[in-house]
Protein backbone atom coordinates (compact mmCIF):
# COMPACT_ATOMS: atom_id res chain seq x y z
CA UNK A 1 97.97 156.16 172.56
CA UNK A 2 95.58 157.28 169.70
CA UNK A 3 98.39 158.63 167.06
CA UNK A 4 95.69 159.14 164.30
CA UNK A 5 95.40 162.87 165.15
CA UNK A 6 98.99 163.17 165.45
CA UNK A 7 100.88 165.96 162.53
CA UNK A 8 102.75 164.64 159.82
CA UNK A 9 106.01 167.13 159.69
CA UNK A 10 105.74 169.03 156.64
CA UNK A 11 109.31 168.72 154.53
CA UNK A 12 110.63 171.40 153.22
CA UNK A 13 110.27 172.52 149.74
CA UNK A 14 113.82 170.96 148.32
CA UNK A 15 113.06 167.87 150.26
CA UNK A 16 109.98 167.20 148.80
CA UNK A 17 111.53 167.98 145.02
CA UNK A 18 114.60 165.92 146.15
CA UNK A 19 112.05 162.65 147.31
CA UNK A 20 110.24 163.38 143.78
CA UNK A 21 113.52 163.39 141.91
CA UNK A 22 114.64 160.11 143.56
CA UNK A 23 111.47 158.24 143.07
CA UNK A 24 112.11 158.93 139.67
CA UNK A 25 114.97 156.09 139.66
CA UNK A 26 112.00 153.09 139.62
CA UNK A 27 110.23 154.39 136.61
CA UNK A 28 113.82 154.18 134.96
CA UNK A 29 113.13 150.89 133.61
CA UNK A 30 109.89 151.81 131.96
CA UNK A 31 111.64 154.28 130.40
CA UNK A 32 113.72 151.94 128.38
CA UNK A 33 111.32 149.62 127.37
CA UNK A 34 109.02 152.86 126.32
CA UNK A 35 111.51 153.74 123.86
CA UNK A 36 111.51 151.11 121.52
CA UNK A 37 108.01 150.22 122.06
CA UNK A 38 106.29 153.50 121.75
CA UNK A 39 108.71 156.27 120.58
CA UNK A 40 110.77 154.64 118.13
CA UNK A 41 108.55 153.49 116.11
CA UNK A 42 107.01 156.98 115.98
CA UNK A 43 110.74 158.96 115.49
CA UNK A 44 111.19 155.95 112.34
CA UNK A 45 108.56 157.51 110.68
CA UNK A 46 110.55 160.38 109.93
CA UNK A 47 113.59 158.80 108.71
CA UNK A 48 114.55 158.42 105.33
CA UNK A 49 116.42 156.04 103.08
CA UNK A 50 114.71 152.81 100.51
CA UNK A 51 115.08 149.33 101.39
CA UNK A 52 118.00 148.86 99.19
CA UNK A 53 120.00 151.21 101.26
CA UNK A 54 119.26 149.70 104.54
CA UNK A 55 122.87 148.71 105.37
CA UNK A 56 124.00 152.41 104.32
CA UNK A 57 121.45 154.26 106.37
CA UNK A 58 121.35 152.43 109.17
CA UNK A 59 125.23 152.63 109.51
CA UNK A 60 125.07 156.10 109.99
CA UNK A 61 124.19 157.69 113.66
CA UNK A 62 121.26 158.84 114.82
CA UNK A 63 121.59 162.19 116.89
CA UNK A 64 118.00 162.04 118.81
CA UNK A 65 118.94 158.09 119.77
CA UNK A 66 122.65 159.58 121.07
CA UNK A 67 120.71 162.26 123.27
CA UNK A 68 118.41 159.97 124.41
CA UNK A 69 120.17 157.55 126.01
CA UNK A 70 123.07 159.72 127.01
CA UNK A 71 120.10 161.80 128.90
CA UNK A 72 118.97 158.68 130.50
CA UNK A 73 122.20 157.47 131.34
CA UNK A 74 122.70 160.96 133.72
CA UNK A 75 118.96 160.97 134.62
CA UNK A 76 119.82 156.74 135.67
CA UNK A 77 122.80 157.60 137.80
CA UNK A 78 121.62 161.07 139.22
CA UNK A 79 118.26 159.76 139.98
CA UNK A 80 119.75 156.51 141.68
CA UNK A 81 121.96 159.01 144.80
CA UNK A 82 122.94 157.00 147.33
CA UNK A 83 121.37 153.95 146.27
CA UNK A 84 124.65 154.01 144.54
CA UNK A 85 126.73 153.24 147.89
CA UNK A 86 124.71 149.79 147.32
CA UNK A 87 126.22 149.10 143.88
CA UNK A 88 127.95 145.92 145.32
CA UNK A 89 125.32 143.79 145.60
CA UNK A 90 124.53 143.67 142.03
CA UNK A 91 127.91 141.97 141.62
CA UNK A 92 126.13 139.09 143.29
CA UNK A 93 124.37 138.41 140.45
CA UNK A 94 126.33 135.91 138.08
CA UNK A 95 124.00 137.79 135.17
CA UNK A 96 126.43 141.11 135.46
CA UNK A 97 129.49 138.96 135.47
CA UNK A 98 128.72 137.43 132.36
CA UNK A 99 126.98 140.80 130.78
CA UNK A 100 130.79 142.31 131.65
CA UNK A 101 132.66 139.65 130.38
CA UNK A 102 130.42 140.08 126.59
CA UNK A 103 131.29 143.54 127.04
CA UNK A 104 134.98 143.12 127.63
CA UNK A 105 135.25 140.62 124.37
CA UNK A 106 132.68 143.35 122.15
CA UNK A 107 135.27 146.02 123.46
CA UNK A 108 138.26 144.17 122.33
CA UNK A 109 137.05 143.14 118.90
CA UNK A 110 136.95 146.92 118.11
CA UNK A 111 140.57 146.42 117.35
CA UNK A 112 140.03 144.08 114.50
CA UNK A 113 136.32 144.72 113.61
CA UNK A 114 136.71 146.56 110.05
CA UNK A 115 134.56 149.30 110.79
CA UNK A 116 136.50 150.34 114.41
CA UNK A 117 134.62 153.49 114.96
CA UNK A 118 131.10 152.53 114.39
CA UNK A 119 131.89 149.12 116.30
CA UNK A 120 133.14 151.77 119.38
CA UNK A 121 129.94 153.92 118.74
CA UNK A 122 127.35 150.56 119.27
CA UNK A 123 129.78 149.29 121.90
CA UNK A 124 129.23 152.71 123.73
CA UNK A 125 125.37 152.83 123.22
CA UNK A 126 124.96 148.70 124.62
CA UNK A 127 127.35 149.58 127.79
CA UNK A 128 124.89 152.74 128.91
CA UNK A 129 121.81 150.19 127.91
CA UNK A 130 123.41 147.65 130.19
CA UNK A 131 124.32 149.90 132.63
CA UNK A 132 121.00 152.09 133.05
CA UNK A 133 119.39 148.85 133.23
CA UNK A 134 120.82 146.62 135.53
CA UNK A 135 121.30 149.57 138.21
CA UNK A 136 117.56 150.57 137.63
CA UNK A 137 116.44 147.15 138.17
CA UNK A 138 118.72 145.44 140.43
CA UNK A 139 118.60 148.59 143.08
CA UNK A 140 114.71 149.29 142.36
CA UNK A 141 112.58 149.81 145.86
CA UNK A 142 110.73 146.65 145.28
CA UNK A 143 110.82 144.77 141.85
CA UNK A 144 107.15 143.35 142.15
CA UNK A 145 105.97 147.31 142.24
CA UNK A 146 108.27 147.76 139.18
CA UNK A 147 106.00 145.17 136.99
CA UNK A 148 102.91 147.31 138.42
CA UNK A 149 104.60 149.91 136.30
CA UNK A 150 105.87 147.97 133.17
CA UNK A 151 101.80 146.47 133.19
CA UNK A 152 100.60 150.64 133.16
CA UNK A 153 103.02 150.92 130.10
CA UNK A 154 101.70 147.66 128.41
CA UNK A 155 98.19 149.05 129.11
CA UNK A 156 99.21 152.36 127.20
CA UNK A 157 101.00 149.94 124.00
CA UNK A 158 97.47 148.05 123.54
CA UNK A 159 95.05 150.77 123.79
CA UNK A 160 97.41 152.76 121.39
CA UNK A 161 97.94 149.84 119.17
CA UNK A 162 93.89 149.36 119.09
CA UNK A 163 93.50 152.38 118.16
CA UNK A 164 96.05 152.53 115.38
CA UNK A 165 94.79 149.23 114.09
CA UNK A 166 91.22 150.38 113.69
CA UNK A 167 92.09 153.66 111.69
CA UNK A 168 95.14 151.79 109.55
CA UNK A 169 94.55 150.11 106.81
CA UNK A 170 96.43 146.55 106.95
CA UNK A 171 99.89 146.04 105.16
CA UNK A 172 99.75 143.12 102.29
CA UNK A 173 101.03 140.62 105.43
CA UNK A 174 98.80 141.75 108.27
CA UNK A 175 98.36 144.85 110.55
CA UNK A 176 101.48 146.54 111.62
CA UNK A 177 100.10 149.30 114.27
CA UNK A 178 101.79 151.78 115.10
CA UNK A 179 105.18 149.78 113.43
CA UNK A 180 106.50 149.71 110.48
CA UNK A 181 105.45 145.71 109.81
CA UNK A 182 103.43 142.98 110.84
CA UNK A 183 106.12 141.52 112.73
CA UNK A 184 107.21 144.36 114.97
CA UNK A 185 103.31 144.28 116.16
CA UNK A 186 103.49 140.62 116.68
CA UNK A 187 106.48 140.97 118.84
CA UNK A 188 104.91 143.93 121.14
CA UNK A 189 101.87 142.20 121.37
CA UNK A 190 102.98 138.62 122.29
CA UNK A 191 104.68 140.35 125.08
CA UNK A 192 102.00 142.30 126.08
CA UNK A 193 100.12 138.94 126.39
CA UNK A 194 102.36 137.65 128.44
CA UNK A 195 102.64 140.59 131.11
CA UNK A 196 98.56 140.87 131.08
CA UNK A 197 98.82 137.13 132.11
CA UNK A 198 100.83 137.63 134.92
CA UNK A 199 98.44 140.89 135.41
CA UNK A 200 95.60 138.18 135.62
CA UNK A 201 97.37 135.54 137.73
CA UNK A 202 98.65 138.39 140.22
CA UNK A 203 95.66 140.68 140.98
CA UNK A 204 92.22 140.17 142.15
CA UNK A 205 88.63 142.41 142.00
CA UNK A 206 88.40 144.48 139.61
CA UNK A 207 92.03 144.88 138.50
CA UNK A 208 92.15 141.50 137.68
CA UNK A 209 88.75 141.38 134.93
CA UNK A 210 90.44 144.69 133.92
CA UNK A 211 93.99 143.08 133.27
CA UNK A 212 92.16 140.27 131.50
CA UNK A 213 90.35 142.87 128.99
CA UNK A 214 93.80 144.03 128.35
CA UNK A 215 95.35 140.40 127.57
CA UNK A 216 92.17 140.01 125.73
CA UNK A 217 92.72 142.95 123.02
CA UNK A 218 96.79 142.19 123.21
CA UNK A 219 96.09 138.74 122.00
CA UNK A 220 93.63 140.09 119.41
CA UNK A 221 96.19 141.83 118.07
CA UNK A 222 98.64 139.61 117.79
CA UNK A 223 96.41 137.38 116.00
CA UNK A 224 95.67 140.50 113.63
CA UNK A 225 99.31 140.88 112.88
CA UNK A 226 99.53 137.30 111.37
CA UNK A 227 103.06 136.80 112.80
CA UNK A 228 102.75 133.06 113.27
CA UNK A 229 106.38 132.69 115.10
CA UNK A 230 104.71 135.40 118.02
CA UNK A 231 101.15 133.79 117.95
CA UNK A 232 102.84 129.83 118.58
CA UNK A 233 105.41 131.23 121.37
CA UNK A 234 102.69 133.33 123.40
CA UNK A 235 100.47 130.21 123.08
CA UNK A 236 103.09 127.96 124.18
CA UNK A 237 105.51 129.66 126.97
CA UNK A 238 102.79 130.96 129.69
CA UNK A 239 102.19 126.99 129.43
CA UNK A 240 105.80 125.55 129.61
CA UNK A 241 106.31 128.64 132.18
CA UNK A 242 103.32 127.66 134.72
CA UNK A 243 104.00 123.92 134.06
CA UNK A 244 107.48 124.20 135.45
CA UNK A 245 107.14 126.49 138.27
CA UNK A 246 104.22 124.73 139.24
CA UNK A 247 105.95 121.60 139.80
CA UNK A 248 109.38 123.00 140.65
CA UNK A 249 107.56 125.38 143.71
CA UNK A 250 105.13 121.92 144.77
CA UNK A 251 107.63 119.64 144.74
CA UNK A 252 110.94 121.47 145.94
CA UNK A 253 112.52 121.23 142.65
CA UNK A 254 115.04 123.80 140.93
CA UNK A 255 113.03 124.91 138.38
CA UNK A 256 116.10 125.66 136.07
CA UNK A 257 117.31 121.76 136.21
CA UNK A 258 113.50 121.21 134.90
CA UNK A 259 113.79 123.57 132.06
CA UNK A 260 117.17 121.77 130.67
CA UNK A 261 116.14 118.76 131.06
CA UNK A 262 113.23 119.26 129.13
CA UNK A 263 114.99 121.04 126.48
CA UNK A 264 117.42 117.69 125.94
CA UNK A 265 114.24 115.40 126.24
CA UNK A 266 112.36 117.38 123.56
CA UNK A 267 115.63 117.47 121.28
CA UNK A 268 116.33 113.72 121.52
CA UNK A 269 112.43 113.06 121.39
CA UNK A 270 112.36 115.21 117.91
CA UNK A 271 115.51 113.47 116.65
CA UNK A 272 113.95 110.49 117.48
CA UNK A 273 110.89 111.19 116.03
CA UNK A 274 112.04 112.57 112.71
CA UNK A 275 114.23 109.67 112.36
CA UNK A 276 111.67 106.98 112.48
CA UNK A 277 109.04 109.24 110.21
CA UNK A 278 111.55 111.22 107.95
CA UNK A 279 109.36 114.27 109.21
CA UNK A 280 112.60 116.90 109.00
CA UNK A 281 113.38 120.44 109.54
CA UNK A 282 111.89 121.43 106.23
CA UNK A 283 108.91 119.08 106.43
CA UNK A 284 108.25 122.01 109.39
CA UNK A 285 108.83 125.04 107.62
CA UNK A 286 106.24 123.96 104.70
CA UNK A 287 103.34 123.01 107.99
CA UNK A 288 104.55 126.32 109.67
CA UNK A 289 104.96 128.60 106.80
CA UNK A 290 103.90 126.80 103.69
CA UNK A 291 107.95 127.10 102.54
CA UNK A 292 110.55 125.63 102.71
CA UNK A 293 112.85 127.95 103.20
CA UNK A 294 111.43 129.20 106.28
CA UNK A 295 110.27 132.01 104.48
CA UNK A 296 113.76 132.53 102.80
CA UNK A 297 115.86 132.44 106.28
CA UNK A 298 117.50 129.51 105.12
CA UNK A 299 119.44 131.46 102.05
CA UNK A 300 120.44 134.04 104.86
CA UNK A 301 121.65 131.00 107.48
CA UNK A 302 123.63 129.63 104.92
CA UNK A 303 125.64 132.63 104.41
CA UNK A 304 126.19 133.80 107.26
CA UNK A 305 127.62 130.35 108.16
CA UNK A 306 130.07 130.73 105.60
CA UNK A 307 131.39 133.94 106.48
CA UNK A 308 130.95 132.79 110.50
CA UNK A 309 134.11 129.88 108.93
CA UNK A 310 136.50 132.68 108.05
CA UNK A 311 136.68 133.94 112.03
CA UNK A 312 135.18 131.25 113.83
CA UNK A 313 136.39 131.99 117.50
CA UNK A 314 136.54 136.01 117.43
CA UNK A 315 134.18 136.77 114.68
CA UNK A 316 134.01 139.91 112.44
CA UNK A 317 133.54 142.54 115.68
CA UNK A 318 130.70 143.22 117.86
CA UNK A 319 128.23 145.18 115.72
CA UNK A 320 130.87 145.26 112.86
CA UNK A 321 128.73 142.98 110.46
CA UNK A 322 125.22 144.45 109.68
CA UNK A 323 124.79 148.16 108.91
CA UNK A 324 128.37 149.26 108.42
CA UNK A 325 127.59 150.75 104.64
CA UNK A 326 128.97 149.80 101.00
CA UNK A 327 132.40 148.63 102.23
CA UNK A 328 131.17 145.44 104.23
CA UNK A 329 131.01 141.72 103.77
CA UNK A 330 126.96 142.14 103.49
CA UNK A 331 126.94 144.72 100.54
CA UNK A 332 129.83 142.86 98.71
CA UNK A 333 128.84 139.24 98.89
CA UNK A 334 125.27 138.52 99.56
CA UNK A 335 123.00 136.84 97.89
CA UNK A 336 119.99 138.46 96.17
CA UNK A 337 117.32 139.80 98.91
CA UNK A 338 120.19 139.56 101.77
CA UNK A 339 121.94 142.64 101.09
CA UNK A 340 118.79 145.04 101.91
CA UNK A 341 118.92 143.04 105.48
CA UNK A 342 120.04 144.41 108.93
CA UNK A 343 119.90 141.13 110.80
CA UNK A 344 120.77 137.07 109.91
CA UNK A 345 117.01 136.14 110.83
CA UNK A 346 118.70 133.90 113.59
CA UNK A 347 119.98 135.73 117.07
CA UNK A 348 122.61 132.91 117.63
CA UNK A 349 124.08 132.76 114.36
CA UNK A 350 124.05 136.99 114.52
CA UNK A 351 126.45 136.53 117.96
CA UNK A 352 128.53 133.41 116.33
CA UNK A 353 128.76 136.05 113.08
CA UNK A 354 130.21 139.21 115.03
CA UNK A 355 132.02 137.58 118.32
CA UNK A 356 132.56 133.79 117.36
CA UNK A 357 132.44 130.92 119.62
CA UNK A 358 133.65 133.12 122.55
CA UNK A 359 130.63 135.51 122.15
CA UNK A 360 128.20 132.15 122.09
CA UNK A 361 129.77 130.37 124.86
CA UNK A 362 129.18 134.02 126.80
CA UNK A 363 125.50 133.95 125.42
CA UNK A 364 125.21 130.51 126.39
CA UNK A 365 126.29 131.78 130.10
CA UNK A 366 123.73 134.48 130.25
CA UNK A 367 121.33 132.54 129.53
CA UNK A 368 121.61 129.38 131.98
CA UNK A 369 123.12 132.31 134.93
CA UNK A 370 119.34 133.92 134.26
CA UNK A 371 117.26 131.00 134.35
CA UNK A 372 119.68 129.68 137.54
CA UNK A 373 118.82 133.20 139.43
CA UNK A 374 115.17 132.83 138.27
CA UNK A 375 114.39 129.51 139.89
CA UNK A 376 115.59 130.73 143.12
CA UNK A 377 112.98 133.03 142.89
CA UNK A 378 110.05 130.33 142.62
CA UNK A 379 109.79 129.65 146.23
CA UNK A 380 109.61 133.39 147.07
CA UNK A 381 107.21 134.62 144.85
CA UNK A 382 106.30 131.93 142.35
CA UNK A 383 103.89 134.63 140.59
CA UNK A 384 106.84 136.68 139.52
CA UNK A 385 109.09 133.54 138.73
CA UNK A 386 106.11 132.81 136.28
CA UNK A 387 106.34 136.18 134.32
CA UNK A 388 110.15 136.34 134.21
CA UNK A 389 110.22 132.29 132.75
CA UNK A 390 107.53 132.99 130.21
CA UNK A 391 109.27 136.01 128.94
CA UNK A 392 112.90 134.56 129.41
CA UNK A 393 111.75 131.40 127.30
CA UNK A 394 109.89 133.77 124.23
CA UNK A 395 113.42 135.96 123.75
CA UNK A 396 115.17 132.47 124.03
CA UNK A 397 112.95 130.84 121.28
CA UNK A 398 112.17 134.21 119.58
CA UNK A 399 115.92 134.29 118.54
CA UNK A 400 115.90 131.37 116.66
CA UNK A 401 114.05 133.00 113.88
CA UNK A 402 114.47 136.71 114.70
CA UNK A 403 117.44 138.69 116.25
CA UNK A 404 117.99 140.61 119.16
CA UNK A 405 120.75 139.76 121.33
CA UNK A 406 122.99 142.34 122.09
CA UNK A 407 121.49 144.44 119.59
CA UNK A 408 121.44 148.12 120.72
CA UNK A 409 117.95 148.73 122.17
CA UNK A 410 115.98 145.82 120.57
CA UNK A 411 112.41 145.16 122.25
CA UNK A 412 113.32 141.38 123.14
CA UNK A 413 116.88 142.57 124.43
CA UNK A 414 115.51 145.06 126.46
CA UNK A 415 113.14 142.99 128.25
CA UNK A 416 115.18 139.82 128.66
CA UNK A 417 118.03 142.18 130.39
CA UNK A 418 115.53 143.68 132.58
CA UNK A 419 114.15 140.15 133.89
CA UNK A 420 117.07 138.18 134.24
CA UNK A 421 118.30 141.11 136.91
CA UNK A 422 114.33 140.62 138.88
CA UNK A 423 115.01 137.81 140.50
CA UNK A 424 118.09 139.38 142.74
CA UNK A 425 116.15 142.21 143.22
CA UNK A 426 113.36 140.59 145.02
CA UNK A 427 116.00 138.79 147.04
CA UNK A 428 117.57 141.94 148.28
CA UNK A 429 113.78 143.47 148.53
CA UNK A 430 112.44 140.92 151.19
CA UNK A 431 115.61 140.27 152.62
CA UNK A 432 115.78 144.22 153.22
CA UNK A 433 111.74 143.97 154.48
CA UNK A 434 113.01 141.13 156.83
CA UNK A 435 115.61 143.22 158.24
């Protein structure tokens, strides 16, 4: 029977609004990672305060941030209707048991972090962040259309960032963008790279010369921005990335036991190596950065490690260190240029500093239960398995000189949250399509 001149039923007006409503739950995602890639940089340009009051102003709230999220938090679980009767098979991911069990020890350490209430208010903000995005993403239709939508956003960041670029003057470092320095550009743009790669690798025609335009201008910009700790990891991770997935998906191999085992090679081959040369750690910051100091980090690392001695196993409270005003550790006791800072320069040594060896050893987790649930994604769509490796190695490597883990609604955070919880949704997606 010929069914092609057969009448669609026309739904009713509600049902139609309803449908338009619930698609909205996939775009939830891109959402988040709008905000702190396109409209918080904007909203920043209204705030006030000098950089010697950065611990004072940025301890106090920020009413259009509190709206925000608390609107996406009802739009999240509204939005998501009766994917919600589903909510159980997230708990198959070993990701949300650790992501609980951080937020478990940040909500206890309210009780002894010295500034309780603005430790409660960050703890608050991080649990709807969580939340909003491991629902969005874990229970999304089909996470491969999701990245279709994250690569329309990234198109949106690079044309907007070209533009800003070209009517900007440069700051003293490099071009910032549409941020407020050269670093927050580098970090937007190595990302962008990386997407557009995958863009390249996963399309063909058309959309694939166009995706490589994109990644062409994304990488031009990074290079503009003169981070150098961007520019080396978005060289250097779509490599390690395609390199291990590649031989992981040919060879039946778990492309997670690849990744560690490279780590320990390359840390016993450097020890190795700067043993028999005396080439050492600041031999590397004076090729890398001509200093070598790491371009001071090294005055901030060595503080924090003292204060990280007086709580070593609970720390000082989850957000209870940086930004908590004049009465804090930071404002009291640092050291010269430290006290204007917001962050220890060093993502690990920023978790050791508020939540102590428990709140590492939980990092730790998260970060081997991600790259676990990500190889078992090779042999299903080794493509996607590509993207979430090269971005799940950048945060990983990125933290070692910046900081963003756990930290409210930081770029790297975001993005590292939203593909460690890809992998079990493509699982549930084709086992769903098999069905």
């Amino acid at each position: 029977m010929n069914n092609s001149h057969i009448e669609q039923p026309v739904l009713p007006a509600r049902t139609r609004n309803t449908s338009v409503f619930f698609g909205l739950f996939n775009w939830i995602p891109v959402f988040l990672l709008a905000y702190p890639m396109l409209f918080s940089p904007f909203i920043a340009q209204f705030s006030s305060g000098d950089g010697s009051d950065n611990n004072i102003v940025a301890s106090q709230s920020n009413t259009f941030n509190q709206l925000f999220w608390i609107g996406i938090f009802a739009l999240t679980m509204i939005s998501a209707g009766r994917r919600l009767l589903h909510i159980g098979v997230i708990f198959r991911n070993p990701v949300v048991w650790v992501l609980l069990g951080y937020l478990t020890l940040a909500l206890l350490s309210v009780t002894w972090s010295p500034v309780p209430a603005i430790g409660f208010r960050r703890f608050v903000l991080q649990s709807i962040i969580v939340l909003c995005l491991v629902i969005s993403v874990s229970l999304t239709d089909d996470p491969r259309l999701l990245v279709s939508r994250f690569l329309k956003l990234i198109v949106v960041i690079v044309l907007s960032n070209t533009l800003a670029v070209a009517v900007l003057p440069p700051t003293p470092l490099g071009h910032a963008g549409l941020y407020a320095q050269k670093n927050g550009l580098g970090a937007v743009m190595a990302l962008a790279f990386l997407f557009t790669v995958y863009g390249v690798v996963a399309h063909r025609g058309w959309r694939r010369a166009f995706m490589a335009a994109i990644s062409f201008l994304a990488f031009a910009l990074l290079l503009l921005s003169q981070s150098k700790t961007s520019i080396g990891l978005s060289f250097l991770m779509p490599f390690v990335a395609f390199t291990v997935v590649g031989l992981a998906y040919y060879f039946r191999a778990n492309a997670a036991l690849l990744l560690i085992f490279s780590a320990i090679t390359v840390v016993v081959a450097w020890l190795f190596f700067s043993a028999v040369t005396r080439f050492d750690f600041t031999d590397l910051s004076i090729l890398l950065f001509n200093d070598e100091t790491y371009t001071g980090r090294t005055v901030i690392w060595a503080f924090i490690l003292d204060v990280i001695s007086r709580a070593p196993f609970f720390g000082q409270g989850y957000s209870s260190f940086w930004a908590i005003g004049t009465d804090s550790i930071v404002y009291r006791e640092a050291p010269g240029f430290v006290v204007s800072l917001l962050q220890a320069h060093n993502g690990y040594l920023d978790v050791m500093v508020e939540t102590g060896l428990a709140g590492f050893a939980l990092l730790v987790a998260l970060i081997l239960a991600a790259l676990i649930s990500t190889a078992r994604a090779v042999p299903l769509n080794p493509q996607l398995a590509f993207l979430c490796y090269s971005l799940m190695l950048f945060v990983i490597c990125h933290n070692m000189l910046e900081s963003s883990w756990f930290r409210g609604y930081s770029l790297n955070w975001l993005v590292f949250l939203i593909i460690a919880c890809v992998p079990g949704a493509l699982s549930r997606s084709l086992s769903r399509t098999a069905a």
